[in-house]
N, C-alpha and C. Protein backbone atom coordinates (compact mmCIF):
# COMPACT_ATOMS: atom_id res chain seq x y z
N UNK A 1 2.05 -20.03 6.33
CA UNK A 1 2.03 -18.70 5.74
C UNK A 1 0.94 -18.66 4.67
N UNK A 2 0.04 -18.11 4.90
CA UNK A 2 -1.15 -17.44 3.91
C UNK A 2 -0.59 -16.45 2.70
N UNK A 3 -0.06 -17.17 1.68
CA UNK A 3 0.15 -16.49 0.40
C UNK A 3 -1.02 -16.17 -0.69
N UNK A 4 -1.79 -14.53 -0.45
CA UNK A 4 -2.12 -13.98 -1.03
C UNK A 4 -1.99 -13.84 -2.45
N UNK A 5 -0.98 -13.86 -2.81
CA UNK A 5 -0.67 -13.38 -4.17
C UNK A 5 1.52 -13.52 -4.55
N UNK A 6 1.52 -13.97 -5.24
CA UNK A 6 2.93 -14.44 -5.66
C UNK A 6 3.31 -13.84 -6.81
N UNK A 7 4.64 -13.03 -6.82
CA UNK A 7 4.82 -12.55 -7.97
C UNK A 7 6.10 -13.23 -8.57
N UNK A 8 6.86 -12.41 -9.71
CA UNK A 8 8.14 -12.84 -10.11
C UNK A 8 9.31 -13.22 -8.47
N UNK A 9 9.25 -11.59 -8.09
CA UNK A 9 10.33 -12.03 -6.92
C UNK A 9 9.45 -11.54 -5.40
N UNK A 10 8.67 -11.99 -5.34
CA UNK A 10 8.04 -11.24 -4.13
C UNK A 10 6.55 -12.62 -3.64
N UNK A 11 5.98 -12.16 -2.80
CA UNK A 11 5.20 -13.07 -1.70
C UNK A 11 4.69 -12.06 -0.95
N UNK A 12 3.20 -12.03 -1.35
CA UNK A 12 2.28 -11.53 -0.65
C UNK A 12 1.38 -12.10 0.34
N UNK A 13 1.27 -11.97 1.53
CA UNK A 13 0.73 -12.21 2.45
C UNK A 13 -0.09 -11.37 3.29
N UNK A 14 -0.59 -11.89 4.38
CA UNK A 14 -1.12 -10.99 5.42
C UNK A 14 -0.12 -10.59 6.53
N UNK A 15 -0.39 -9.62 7.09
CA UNK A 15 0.50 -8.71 8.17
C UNK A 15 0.28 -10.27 9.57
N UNK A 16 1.53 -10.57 10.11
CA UNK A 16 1.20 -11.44 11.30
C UNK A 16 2.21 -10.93 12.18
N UNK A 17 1.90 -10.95 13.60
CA UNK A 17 2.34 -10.02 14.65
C UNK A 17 4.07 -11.06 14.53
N UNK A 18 4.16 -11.46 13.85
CA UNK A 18 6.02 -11.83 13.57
C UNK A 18 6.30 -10.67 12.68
N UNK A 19 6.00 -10.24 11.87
CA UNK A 19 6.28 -8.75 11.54
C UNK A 19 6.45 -7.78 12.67
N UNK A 20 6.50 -7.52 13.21
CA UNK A 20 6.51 -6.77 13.99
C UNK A 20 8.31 -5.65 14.03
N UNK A 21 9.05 -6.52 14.02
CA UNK A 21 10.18 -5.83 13.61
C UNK A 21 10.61 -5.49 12.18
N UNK A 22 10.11 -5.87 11.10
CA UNK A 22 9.96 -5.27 9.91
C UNK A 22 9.31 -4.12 9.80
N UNK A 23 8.09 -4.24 10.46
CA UNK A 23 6.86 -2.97 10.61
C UNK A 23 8.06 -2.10 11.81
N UNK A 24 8.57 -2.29 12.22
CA UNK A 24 9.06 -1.27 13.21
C UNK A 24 10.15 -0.46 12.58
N UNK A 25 11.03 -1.37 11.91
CA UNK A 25 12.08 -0.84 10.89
C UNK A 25 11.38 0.12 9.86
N UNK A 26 10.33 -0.39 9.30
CA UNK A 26 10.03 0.69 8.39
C UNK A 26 9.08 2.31 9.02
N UNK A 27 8.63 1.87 9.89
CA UNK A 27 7.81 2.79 10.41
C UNK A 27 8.43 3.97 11.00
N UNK A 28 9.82 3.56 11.54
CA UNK A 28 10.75 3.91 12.36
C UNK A 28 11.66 5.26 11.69
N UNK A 29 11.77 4.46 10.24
CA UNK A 29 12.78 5.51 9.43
C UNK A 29 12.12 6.93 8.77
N UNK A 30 12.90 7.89 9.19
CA UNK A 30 12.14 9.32 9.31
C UNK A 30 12.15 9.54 7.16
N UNK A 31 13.11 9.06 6.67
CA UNK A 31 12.83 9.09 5.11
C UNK A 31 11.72 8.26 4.40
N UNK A 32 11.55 7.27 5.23
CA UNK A 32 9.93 6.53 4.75
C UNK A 32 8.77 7.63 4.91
N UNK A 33 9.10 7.99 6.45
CA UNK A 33 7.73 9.32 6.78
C UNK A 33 8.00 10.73 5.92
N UNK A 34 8.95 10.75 5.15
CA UNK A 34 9.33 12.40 4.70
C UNK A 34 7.74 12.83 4.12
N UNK A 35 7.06 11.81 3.06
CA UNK A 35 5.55 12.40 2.60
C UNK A 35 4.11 11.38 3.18
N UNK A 36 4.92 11.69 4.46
CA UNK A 36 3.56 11.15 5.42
C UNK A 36 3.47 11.62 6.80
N UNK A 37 3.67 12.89 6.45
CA UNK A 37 3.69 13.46 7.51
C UNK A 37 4.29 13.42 8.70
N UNK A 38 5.57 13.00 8.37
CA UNK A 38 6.81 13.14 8.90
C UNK A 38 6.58 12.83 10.52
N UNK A 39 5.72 11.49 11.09
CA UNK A 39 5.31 11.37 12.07
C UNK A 39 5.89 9.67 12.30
N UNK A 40 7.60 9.31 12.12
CA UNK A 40 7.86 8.10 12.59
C UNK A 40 7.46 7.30 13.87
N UNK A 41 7.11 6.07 14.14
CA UNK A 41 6.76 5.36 15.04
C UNK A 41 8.34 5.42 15.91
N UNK A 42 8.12 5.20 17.31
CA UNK A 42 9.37 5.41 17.89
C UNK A 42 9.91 4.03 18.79
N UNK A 43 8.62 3.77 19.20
CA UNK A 43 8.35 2.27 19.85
C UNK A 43 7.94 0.96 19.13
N UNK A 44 8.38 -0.17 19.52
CA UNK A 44 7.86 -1.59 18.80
C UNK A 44 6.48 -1.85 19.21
N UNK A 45 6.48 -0.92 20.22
CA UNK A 45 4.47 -1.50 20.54
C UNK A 45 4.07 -0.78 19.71
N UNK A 46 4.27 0.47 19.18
CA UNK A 46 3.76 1.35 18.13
C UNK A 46 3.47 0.46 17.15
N UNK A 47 4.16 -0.84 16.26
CA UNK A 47 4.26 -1.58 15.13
C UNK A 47 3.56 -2.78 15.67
N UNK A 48 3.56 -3.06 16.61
CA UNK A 48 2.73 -3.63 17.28
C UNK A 48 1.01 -3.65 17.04
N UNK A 49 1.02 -2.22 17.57
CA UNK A 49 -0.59 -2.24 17.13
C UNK A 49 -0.75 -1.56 15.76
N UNK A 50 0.20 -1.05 15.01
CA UNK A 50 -0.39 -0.84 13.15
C UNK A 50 -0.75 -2.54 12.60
N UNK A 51 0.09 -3.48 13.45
CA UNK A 51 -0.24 -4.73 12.58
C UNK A 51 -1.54 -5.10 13.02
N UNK A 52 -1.82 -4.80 14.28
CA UNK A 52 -2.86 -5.13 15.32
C UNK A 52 -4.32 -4.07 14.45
N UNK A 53 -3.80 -3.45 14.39
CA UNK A 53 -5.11 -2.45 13.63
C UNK A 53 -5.46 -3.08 12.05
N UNK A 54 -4.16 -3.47 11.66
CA UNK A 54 -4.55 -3.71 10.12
C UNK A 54 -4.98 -5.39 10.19
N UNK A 55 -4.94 -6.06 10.97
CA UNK A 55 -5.50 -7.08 11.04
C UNK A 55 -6.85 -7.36 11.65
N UNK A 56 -7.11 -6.25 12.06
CA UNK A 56 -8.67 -6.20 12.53
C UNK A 56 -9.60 -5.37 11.40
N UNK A 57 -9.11 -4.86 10.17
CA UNK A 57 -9.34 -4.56 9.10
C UNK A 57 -9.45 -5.74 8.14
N UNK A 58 -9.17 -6.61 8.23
CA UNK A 58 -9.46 -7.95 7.57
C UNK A 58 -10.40 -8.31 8.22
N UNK A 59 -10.82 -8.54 9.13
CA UNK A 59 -11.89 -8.95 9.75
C UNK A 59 -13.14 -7.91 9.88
N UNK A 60 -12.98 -6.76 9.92
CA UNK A 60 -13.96 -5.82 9.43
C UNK A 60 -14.13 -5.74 8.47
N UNK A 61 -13.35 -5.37 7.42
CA UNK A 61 -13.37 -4.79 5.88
C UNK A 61 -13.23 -6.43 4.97
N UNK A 62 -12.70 -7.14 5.40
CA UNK A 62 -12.64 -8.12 4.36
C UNK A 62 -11.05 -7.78 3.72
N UNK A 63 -10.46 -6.93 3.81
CA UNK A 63 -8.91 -6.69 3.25
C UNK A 63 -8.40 -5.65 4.07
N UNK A 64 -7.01 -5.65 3.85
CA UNK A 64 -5.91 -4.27 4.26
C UNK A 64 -4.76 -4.97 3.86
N UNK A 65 -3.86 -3.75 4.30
CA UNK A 65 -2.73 -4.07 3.63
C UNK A 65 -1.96 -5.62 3.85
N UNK A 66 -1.23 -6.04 3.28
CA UNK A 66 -0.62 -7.19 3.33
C UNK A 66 1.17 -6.85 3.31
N UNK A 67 1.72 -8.00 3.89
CA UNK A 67 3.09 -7.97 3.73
C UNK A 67 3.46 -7.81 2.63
N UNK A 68 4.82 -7.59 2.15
CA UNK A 68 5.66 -7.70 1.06
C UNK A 68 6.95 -8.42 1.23
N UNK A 69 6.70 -9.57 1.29
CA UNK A 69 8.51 -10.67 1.59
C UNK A 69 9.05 -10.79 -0.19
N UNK A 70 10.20 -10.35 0.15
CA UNK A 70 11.85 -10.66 -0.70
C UNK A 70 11.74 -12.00 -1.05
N UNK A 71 11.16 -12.49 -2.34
CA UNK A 71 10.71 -14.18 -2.14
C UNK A 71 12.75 -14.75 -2.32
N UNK A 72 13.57 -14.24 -2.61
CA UNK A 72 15.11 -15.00 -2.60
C UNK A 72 15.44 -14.76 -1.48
N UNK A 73 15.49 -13.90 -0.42
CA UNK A 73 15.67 -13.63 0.87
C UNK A 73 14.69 -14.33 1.80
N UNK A 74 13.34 -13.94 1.71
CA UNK A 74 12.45 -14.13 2.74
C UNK A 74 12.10 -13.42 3.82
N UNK A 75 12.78 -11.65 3.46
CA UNK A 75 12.80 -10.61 4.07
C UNK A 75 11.41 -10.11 4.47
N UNK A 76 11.07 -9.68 5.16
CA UNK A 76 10.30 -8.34 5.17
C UNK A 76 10.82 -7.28 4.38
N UNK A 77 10.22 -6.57 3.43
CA UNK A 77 10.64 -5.47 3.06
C UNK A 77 9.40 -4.21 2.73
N UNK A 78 8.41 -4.61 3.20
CA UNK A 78 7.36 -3.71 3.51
C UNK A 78 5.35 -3.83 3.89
N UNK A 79 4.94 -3.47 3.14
CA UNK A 79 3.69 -3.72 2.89
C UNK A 79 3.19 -3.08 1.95
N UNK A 80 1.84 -3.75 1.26
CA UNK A 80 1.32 -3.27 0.25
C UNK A 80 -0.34 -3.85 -0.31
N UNK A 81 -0.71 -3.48 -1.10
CA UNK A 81 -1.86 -3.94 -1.39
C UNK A 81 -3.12 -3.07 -1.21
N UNK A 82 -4.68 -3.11 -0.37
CA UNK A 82 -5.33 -2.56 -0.83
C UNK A 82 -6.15 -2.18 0.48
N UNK A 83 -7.11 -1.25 0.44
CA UNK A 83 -7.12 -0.77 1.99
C UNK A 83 -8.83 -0.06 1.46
N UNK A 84 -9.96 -0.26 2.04
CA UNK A 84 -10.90 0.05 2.18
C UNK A 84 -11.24 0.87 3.01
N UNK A 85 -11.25 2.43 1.79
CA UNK A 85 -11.47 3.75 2.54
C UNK A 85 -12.94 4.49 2.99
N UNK A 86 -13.46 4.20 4.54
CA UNK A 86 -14.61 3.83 4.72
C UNK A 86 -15.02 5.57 5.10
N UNK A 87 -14.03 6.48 5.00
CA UNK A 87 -14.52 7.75 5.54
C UNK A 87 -14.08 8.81 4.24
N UNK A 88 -14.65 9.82 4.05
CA UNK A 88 -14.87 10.49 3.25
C UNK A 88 -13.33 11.16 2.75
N UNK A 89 -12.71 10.72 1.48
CA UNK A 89 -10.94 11.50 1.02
C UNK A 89 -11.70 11.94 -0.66
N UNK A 90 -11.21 13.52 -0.54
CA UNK A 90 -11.42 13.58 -1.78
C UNK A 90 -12.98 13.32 -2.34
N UNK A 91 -13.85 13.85 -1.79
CA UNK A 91 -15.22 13.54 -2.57
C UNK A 91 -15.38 11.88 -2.62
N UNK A 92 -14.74 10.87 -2.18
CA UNK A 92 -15.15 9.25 -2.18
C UNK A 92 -15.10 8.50 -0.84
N UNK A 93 -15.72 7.79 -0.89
CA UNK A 93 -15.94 6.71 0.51
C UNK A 93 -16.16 5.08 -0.05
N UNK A 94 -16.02 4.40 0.76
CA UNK A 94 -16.36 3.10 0.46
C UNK A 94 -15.31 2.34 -0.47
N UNK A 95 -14.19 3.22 -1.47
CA UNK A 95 -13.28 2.41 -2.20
C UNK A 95 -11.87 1.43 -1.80
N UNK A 96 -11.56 1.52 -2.72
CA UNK A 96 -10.31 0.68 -2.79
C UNK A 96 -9.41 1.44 -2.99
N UNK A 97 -8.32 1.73 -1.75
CA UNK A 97 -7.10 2.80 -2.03
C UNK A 97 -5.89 1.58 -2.28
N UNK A 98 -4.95 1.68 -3.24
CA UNK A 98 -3.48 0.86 -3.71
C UNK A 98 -2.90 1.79 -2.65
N UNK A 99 -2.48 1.16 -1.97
CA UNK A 99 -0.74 1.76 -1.67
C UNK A 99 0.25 0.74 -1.09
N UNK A 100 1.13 1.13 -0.89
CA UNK A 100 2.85 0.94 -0.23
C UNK A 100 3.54 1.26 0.31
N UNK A 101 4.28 0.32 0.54
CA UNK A 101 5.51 1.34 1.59
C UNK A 101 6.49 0.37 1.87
N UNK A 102 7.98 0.79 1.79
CA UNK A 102 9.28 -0.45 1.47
C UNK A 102 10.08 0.43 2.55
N UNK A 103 10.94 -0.77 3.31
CA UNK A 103 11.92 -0.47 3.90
C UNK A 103 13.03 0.47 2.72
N UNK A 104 13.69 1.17 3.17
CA UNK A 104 14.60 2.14 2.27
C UNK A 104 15.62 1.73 1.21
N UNK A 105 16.22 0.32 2.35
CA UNK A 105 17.37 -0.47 1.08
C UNK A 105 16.56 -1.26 0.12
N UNK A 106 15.15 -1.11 -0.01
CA UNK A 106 14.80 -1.89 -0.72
C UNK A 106 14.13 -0.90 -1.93
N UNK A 107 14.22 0.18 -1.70
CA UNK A 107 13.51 1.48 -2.86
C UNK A 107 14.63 0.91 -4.31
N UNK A 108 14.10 1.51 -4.84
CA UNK A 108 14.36 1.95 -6.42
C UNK A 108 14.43 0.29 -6.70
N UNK A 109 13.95 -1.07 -6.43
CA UNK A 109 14.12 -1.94 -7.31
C UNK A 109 13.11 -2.24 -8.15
N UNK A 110 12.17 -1.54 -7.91
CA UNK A 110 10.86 -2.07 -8.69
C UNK A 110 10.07 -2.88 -8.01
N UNK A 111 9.85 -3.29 -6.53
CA UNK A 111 9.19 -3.97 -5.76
C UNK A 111 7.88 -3.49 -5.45
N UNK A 112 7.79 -2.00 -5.33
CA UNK A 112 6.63 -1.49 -5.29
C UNK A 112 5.96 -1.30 -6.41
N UNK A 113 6.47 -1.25 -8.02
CA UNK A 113 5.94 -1.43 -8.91
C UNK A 113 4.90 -2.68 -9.22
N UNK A 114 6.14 -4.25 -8.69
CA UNK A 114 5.70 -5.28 -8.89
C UNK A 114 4.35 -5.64 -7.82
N UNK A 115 4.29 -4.89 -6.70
CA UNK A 115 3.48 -5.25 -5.52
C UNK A 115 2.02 -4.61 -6.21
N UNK A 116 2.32 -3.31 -6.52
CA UNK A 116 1.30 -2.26 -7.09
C UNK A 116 0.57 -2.94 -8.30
N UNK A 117 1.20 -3.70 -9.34
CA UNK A 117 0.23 -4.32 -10.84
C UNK A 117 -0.32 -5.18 -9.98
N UNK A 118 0.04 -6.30 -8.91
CA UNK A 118 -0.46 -7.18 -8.14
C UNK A 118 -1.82 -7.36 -7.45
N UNK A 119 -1.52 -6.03 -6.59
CA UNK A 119 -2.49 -5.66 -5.71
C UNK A 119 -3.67 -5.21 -6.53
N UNK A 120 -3.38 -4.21 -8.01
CA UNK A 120 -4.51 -4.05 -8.86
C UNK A 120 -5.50 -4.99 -9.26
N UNK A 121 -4.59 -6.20 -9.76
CA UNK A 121 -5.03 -7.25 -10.60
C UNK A 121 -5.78 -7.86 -9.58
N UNK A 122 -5.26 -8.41 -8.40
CA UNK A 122 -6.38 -8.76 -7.09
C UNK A 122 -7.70 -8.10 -7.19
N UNK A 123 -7.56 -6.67 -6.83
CA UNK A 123 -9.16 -5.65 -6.74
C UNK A 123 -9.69 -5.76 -8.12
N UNK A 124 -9.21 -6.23 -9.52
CA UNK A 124 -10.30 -6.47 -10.68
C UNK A 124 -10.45 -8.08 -10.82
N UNK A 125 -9.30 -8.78 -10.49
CA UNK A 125 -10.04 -10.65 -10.90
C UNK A 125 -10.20 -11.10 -9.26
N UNK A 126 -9.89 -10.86 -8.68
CA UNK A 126 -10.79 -11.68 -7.33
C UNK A 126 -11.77 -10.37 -6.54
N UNK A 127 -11.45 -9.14 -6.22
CA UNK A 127 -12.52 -8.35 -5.79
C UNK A 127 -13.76 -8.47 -6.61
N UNK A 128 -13.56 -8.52 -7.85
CA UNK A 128 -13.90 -7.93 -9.01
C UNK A 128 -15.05 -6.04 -8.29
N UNK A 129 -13.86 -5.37 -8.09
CA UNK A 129 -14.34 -3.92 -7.92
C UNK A 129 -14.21 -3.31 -9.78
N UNK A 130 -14.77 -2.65 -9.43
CA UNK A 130 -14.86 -1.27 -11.05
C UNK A 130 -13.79 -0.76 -10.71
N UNK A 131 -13.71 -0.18 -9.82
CA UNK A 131 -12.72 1.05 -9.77
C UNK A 131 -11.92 1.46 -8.54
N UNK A 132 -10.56 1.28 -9.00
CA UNK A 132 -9.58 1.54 -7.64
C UNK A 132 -8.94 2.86 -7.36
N UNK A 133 -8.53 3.12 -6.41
CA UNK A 133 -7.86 4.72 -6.33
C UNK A 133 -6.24 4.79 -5.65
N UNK A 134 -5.67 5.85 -6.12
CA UNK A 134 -4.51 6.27 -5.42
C UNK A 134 -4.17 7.64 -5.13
N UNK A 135 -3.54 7.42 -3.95
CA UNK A 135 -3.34 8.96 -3.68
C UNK A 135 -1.40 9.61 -3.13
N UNK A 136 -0.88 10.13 -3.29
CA UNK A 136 0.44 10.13 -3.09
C UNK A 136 0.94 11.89 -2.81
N UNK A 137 1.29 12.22 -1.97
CA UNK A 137 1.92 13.42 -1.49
C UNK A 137 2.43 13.90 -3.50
N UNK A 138 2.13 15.12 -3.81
CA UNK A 138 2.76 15.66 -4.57
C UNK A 138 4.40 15.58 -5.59
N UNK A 139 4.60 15.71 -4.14
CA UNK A 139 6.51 16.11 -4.24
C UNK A 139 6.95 14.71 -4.12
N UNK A 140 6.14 13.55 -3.82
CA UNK A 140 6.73 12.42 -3.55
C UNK A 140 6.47 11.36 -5.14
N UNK A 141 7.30 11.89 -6.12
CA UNK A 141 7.21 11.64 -7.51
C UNK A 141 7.84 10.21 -7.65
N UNK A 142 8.29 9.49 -7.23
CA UNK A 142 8.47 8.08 -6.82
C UNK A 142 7.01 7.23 -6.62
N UNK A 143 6.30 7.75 -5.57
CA UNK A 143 5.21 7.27 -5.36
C UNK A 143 3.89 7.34 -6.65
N UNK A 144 4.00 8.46 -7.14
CA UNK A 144 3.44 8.96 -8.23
C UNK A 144 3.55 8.31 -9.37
N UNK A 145 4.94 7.87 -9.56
CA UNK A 145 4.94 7.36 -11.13
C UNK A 145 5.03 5.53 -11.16
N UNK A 146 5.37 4.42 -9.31
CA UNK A 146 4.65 3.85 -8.95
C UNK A 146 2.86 3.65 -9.61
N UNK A 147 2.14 4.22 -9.20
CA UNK A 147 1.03 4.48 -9.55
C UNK A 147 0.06 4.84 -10.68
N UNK A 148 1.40 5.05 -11.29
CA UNK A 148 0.85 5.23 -13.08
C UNK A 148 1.67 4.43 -13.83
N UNK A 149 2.71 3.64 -13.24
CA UNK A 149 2.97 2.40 -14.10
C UNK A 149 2.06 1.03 -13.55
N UNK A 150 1.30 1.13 -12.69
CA UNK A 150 0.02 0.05 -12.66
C UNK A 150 -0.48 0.59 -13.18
N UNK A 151 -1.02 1.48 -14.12
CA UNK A 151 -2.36 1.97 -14.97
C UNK A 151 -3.20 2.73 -14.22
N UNK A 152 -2.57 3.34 -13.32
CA UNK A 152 -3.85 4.31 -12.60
C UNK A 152 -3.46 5.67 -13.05
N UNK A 153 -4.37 6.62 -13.81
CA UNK A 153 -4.62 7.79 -14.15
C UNK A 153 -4.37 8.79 -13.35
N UNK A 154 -3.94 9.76 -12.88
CA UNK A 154 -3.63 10.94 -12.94
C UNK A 154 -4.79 11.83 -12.85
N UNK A 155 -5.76 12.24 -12.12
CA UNK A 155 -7.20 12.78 -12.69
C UNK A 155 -6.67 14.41 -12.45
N UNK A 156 -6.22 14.58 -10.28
CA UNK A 156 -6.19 16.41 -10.10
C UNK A 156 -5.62 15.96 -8.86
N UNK A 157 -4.99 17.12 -8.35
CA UNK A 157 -4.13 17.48 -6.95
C UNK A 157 -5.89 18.16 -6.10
N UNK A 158 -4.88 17.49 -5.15
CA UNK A 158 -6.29 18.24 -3.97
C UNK A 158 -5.89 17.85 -2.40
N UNK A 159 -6.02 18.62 -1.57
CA UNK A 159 -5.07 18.92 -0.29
C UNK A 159 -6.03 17.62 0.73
N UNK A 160 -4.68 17.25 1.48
CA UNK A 160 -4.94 16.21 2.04
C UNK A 160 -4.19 16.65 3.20
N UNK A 161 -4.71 16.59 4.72
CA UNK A 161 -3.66 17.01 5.70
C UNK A 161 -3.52 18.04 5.84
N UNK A 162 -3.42 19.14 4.93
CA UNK A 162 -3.10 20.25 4.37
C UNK A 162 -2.02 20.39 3.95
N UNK A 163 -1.95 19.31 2.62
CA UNK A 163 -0.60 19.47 1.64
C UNK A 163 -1.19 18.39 0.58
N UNK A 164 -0.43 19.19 -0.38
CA UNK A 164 -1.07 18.73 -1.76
C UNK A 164 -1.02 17.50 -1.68
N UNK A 165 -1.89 16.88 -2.56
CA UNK A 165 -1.62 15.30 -2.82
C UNK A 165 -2.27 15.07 -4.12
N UNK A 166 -1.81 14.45 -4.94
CA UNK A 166 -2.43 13.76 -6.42
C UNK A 166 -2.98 12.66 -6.39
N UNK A 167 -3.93 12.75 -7.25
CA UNK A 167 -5.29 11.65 -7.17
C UNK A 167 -5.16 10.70 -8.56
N UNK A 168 -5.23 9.57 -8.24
CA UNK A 168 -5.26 8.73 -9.10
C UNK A 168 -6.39 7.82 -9.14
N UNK A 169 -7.11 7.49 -9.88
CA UNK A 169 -8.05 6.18 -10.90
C UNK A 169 -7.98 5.29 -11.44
N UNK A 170 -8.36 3.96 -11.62
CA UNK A 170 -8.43 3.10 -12.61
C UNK A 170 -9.79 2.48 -12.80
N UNK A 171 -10.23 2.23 -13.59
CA UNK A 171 -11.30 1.27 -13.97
C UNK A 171 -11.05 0.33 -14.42
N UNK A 172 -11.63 -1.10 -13.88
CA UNK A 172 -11.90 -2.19 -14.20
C UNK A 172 -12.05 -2.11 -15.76
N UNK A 173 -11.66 -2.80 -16.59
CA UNK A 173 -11.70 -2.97 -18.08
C UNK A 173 -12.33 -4.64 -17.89
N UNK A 174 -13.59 -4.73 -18.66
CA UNK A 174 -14.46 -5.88 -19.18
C UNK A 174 -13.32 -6.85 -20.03
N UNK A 175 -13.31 -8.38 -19.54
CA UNK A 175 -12.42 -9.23 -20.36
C UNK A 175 -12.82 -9.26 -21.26
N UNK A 176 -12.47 -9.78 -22.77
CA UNK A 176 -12.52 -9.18 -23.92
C UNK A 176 -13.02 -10.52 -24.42
């Protein structure tokens, strides 16, 4: 197992087609999709090839998202980390988008908080990028405040899909 990044209770890795029923579980549940366009995966080949796609994003891009394992369990409980947005969102191309996404029994513990400072701290001491971004459905204020307890700013709403979505920033801060 290729451990990316290790936190208090969690183990970051890369997506490997043994995920596949974690990625299906989460992809699957229509309350994960409520601010993503409400478009659940229905099939395991469906999770099949998101792992299959995001692993050919490591090999193109140099990163994408990574697992999120339950380090006391050894669960799957989602994915997370950092995703190189190569087509035009919001006036930017070429960055570093944070995001997430947790199986349901695993919401409200703070896992996506802990995954989110993680995945930051990666894109400023080993990317070393300037500046990372986030973006989160409006109404999906979970995801939102996720995103501003890693230190990413709040800048403006601006339609994505065609439904609002809020834009978030951070800059790299110079070690002192």
């Amino acid at each position: 197992m290729n451990t990316i990044i290790e936190t208090e209770r969690l183990i970051i890795r890369e997506l490997l087609p043994e995920d596949e029923a974690g990625m299906f579980e989460l992809d699957s549940d229509p309350e994960v999709h409520k601010y993503l366009g409400n478009k659940p995966i229905k099939h395991i080949e469906e999770a099949r090839r998101v792992i299959e796609l995001i692993r050919l994003q490591y090999e193109t891009n140099g990163i994408g998202r990574w697992a999120m394992l339950e380090k006391s369990s050894g669960n799957f409980i989602g994915w997370t980390g950092l995703k190189l947005i190569t087509i035009p969102i919001n006036g930017h191309v070429n960055y570093y988008d944070l995001g997430y996404r947790m199986i349901k029994r695993y919401w409200g513990k703070g896992y996506a908080t802990e995954s989110a400072i993680a995945s930051r701290d990666y894109a400023f001491n080993v990317l070393n990028t300037d500046k990372i971004y986030g973006m989160a459905d409006i109404s999906n204020t979970a995801s939102c405040n996720v995103l501003q307890k890693a230190g990413l700013m709040y800048r403006h709403d601006f339609e994505y899909d065609g439904t609002p979505h809020a834009w978030f920033e951070m800059e790299n801060r110079p070690k002192e």
